[in-house]
Protein backbone atom coordinates (compact mmCIF):
# COMPACT_ATOMS: atom_id res chain seq x y z
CA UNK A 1 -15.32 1.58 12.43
CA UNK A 2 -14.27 3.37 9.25
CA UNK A 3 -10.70 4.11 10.84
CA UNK A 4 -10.06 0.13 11.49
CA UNK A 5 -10.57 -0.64 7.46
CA UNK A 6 -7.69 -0.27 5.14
CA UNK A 7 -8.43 -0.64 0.78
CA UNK A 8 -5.78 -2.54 -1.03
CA UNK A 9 -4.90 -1.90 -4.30
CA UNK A 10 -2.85 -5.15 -5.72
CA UNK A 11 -0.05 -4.16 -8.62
CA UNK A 12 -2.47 -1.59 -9.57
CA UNK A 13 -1.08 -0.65 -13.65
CA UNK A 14 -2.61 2.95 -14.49
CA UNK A 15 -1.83 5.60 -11.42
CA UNK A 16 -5.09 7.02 -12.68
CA UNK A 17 -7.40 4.19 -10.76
CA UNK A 18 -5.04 4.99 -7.76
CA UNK A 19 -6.16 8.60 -7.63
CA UNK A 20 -9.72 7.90 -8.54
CA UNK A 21 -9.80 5.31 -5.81
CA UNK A 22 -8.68 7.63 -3.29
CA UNK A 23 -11.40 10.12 -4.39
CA UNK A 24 -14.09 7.39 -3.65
CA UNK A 25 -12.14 6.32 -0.48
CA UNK A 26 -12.43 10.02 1.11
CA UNK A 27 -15.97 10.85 -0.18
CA UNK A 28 -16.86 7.92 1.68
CA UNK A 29 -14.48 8.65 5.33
CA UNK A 30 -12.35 5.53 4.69
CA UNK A 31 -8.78 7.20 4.91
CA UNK A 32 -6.30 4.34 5.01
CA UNK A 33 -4.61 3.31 1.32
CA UNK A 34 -2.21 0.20 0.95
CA UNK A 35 -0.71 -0.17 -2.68
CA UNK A 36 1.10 -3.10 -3.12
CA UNK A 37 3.87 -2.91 -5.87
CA UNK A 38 1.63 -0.30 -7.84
CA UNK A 39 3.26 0.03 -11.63
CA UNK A 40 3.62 3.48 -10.94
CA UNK A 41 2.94 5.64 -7.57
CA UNK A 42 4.05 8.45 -7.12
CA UNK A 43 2.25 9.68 -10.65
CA UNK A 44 0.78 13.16 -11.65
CA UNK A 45 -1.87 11.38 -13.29
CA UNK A 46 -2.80 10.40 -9.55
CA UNK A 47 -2.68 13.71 -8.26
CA UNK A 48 -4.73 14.58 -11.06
CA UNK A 49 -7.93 12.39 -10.38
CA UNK A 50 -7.46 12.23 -6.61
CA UNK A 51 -9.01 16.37 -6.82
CA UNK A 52 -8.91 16.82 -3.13
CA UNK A 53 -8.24 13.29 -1.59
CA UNK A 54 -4.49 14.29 -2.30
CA UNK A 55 -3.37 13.55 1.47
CA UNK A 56 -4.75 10.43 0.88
CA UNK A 57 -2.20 9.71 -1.52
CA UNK A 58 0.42 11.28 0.76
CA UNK A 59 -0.16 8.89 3.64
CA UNK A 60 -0.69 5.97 1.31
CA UNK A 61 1.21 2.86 2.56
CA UNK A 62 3.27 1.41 -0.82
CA UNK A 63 4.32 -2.15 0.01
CA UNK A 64 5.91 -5.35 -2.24
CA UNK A 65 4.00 -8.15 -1.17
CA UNK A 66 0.44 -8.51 -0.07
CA UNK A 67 1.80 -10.15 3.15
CA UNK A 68 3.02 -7.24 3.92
CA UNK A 69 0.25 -5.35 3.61
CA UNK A 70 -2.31 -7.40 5.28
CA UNK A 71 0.11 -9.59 8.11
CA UNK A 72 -1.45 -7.67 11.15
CA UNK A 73 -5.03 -7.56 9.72
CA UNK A 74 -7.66 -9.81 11.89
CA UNK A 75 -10.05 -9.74 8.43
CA UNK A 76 -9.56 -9.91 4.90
CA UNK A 77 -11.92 -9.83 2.14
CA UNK A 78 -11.22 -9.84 -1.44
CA UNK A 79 -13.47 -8.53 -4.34
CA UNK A 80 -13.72 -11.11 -6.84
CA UNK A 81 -16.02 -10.88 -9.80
CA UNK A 82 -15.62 -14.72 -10.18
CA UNK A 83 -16.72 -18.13 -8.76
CA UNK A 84 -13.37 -20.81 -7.87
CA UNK A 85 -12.78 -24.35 -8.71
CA UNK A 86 -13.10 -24.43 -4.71
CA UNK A 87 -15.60 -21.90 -3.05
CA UNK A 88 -14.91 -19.80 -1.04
CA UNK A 89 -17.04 -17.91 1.92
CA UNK A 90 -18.83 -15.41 -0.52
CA UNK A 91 -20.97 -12.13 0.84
CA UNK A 92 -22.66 -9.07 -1.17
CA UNK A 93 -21.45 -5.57 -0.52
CA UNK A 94 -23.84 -4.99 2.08
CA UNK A 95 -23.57 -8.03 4.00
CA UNK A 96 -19.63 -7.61 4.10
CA UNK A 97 -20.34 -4.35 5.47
CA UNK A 98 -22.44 -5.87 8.06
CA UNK A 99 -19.63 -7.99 8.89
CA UNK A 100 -17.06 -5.41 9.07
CA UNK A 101 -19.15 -3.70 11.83
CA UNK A 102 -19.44 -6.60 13.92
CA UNK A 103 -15.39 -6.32 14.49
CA UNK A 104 -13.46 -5.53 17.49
CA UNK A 105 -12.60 -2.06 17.73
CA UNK A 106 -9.25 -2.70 18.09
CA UNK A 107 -9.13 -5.29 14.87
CA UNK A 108 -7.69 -4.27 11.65
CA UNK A 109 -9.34 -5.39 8.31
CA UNK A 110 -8.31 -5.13 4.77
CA UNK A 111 -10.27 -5.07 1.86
CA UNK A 112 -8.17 -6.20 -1.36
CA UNK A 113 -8.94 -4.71 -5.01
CA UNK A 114 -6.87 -6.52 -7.69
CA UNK A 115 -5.11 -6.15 -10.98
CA UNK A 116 -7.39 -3.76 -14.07
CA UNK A 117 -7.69 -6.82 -16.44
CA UNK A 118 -7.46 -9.85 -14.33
CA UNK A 119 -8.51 -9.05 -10.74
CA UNK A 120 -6.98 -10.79 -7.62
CA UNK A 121 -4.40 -14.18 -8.43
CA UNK A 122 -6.47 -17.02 -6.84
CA UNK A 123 -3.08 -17.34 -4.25
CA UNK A 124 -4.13 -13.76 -3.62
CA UNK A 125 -7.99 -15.01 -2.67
CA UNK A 126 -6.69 -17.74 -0.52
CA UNK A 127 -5.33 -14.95 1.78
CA UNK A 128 -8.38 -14.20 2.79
CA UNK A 129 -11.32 -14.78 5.28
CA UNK A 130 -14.23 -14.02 2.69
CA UNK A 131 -14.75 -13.09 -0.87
CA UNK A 132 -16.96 -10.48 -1.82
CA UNK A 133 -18.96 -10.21 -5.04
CA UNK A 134 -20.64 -6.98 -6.08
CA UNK A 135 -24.40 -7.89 -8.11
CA UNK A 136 -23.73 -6.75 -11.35
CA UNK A 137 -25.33 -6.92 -14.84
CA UNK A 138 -24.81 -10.53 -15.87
CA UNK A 139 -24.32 -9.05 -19.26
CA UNK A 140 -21.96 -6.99 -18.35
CA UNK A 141 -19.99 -7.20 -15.56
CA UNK A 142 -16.89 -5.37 -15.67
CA UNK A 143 -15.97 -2.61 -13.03
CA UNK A 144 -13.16 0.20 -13.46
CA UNK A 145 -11.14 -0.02 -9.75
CA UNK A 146 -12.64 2.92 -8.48
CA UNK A 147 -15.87 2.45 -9.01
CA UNK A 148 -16.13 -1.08 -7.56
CA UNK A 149 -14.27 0.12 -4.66
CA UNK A 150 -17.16 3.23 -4.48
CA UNK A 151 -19.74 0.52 -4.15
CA UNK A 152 -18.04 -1.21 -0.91
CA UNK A 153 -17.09 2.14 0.50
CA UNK A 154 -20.44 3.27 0.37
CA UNK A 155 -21.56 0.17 2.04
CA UNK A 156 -18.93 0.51 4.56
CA UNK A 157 -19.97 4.23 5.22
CA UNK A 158 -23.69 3.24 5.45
CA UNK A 159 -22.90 0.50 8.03
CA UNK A 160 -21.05 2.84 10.54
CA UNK A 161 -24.00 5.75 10.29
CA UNK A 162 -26.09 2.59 11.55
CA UNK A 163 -26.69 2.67 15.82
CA UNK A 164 -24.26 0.16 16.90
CA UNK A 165 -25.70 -3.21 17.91
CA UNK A 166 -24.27 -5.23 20.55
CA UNK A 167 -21.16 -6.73 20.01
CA UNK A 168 -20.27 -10.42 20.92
CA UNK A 169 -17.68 -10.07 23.66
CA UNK A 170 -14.52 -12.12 23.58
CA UNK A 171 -11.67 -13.23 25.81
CA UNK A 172 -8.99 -13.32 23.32
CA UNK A 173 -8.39 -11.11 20.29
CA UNK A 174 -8.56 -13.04 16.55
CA UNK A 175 -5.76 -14.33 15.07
CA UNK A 176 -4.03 -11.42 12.58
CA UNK A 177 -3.09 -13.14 9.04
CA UNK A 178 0.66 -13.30 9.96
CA UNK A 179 0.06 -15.70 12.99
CA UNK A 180 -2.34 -17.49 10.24
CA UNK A 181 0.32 -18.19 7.93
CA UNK A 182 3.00 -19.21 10.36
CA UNK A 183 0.34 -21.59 11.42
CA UNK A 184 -0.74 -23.42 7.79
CA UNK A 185 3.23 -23.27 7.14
CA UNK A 186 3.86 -25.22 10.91
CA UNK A 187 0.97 -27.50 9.64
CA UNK A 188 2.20 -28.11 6.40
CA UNK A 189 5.42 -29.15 7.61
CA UNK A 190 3.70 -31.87 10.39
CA UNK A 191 1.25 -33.36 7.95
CA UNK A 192 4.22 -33.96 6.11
CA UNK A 193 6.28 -35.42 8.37
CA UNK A 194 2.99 -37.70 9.67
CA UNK A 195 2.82 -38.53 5.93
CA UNK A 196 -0.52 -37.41 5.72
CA UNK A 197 0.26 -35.00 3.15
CA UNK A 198 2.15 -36.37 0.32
CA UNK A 199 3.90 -33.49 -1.03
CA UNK A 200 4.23 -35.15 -4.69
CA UNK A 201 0.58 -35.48 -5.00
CA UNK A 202 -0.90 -32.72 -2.46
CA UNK A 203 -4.35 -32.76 -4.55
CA UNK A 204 -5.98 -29.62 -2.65
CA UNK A 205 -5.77 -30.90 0.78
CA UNK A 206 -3.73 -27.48 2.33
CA UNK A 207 -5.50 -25.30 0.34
CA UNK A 208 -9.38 -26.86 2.04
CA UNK A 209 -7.64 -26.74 5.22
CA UNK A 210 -6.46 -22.56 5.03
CA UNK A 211 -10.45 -22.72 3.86
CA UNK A 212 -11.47 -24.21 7.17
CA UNK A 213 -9.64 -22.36 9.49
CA UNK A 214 -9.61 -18.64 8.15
CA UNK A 215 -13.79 -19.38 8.16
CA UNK A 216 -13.44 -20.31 11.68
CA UNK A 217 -11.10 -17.75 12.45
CA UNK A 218 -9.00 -18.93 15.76
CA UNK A 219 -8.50 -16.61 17.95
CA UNK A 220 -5.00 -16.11 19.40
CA UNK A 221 -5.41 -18.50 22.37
CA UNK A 222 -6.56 -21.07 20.23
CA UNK A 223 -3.84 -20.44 17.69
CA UNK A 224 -1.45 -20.98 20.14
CA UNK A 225 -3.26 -24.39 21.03
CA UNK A 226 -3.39 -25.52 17.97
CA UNK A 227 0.57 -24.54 17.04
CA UNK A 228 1.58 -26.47 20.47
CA UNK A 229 -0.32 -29.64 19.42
CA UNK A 230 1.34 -29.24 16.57
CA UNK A 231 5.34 -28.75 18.18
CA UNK A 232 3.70 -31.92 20.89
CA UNK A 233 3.32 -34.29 17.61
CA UNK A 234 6.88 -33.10 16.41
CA UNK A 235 8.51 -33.77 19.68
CA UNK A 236 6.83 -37.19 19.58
CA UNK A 237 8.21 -37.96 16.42
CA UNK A 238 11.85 -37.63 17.35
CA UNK A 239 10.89 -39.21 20.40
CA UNK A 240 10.01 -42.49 18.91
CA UNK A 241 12.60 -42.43 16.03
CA UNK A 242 15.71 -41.98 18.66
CA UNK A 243 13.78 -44.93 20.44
CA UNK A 244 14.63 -47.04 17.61
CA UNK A 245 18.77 -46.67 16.94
């Protein structure tokens, strides 16, 4: 389980929270680090507070765009410490880990840490499946990187100690986050064209519909349904519009 998960660490400013993260990561058996376009990486400073998680560090996987980092991933979940104008799935620590352990052996899954002073963009959150929200004082809610990312390792690293339960079999693997956005970009593009979507006054109409299908998460079959329904309307279209000259 633990070698399926990857942490994120989103434009990440002091190379400090990048070495103290890895600590956490390896105390816990998570070894996979993405950093996408960290400030600065490689750093002493990280060296420094990694102690020994150092080839943790060495194998970490530096990246410019969170697409990049997360396009073959079957789940995402992003820590957010705040609620959105439109909610989003949200799950405590332990109940992400719970999820996490009901995945596919074969599925990878990201979990996404954001900036030091403002956290993940809300563009960023709309990337993923879930959001997760650690419980902490009302009063006083703010978490250094590391130490929020301790909280869902541990919670990760509890959940895989735990005797497997049975796992819902499938026929066809989930759809990673790459075939995901091809398919809200194809569906853009037709709702468009049907002039359901008016693109000078899209109110939040894609942005409920990447809601509604990353919590139903297609798998790849019925991606590939959906994305020939989709090409079917399109060749319709042209159809009927050469009908008319």
């Amino acid at each position: 389980m633990l070698n399926q998960i990857r942490m994120v660490l989103v434009n990440t400013s002091h190379p400090g929270n990048i070495g103290s993260a890895a600590r956490a990561m390896k105390t816990m058996g998570l070894s996979t680090l993405y950093l996408v376009a960290p400030h600065e990486f490689p750093h002493p400073k990280a060296l420094e507070l990694a102690v020994s998680a150092s080839d943790i560090l060495d194998r970490a996987v530096v990246v410019d765009t969170l697409d990049e980092a997360i396009k073959d991933c079957h789940l995402v979940i992003g820590t957010s410490a705040r609620s959105r104008t439109v909610p989003w799935p949200l799950v405590t620590p332990r109940e992400m880990a719970l999820r996490v352990k009901q995945e596919a052996p074969d599925h990878q899954i990201a979990i996404l840490f954001g900036r030091e002073h403002s956290g993940l963009t809300n563009e960023e959150l709309q990337c993923c499946h879930a959001h997760v929200q650690i419980p902490t004082n009302p009063e006083y809610s703010s978490l250094n990187i590391a130490a929020a990312l301790q909280v869902i390792a541990y919670e990760l690293r509890v959940a895989s100690l735990v005797e497997d339960n049975q796992k819902e079999e499938w026929d066809y693997r989930t759809a990673t986050m790459e075939e995901m956005e091809n398919y809200f970009e194809h569906l853009e593009k037709v709702l468009v064209e049907i002039d359901f979507l008016k693109p000078s006054a899209p109110r939040k109409l894609m942005l409920r519909m990447r809601r509604l299908y990353l919590r139903t998460r297609p798998d790849v079959m019925e991606m590939n349904m959906l994305r020939g329904m989709l090409t079917a309307i399109q060749e319709t279209i042209t159809k009927k519009e050469k009908s008319r000259e």
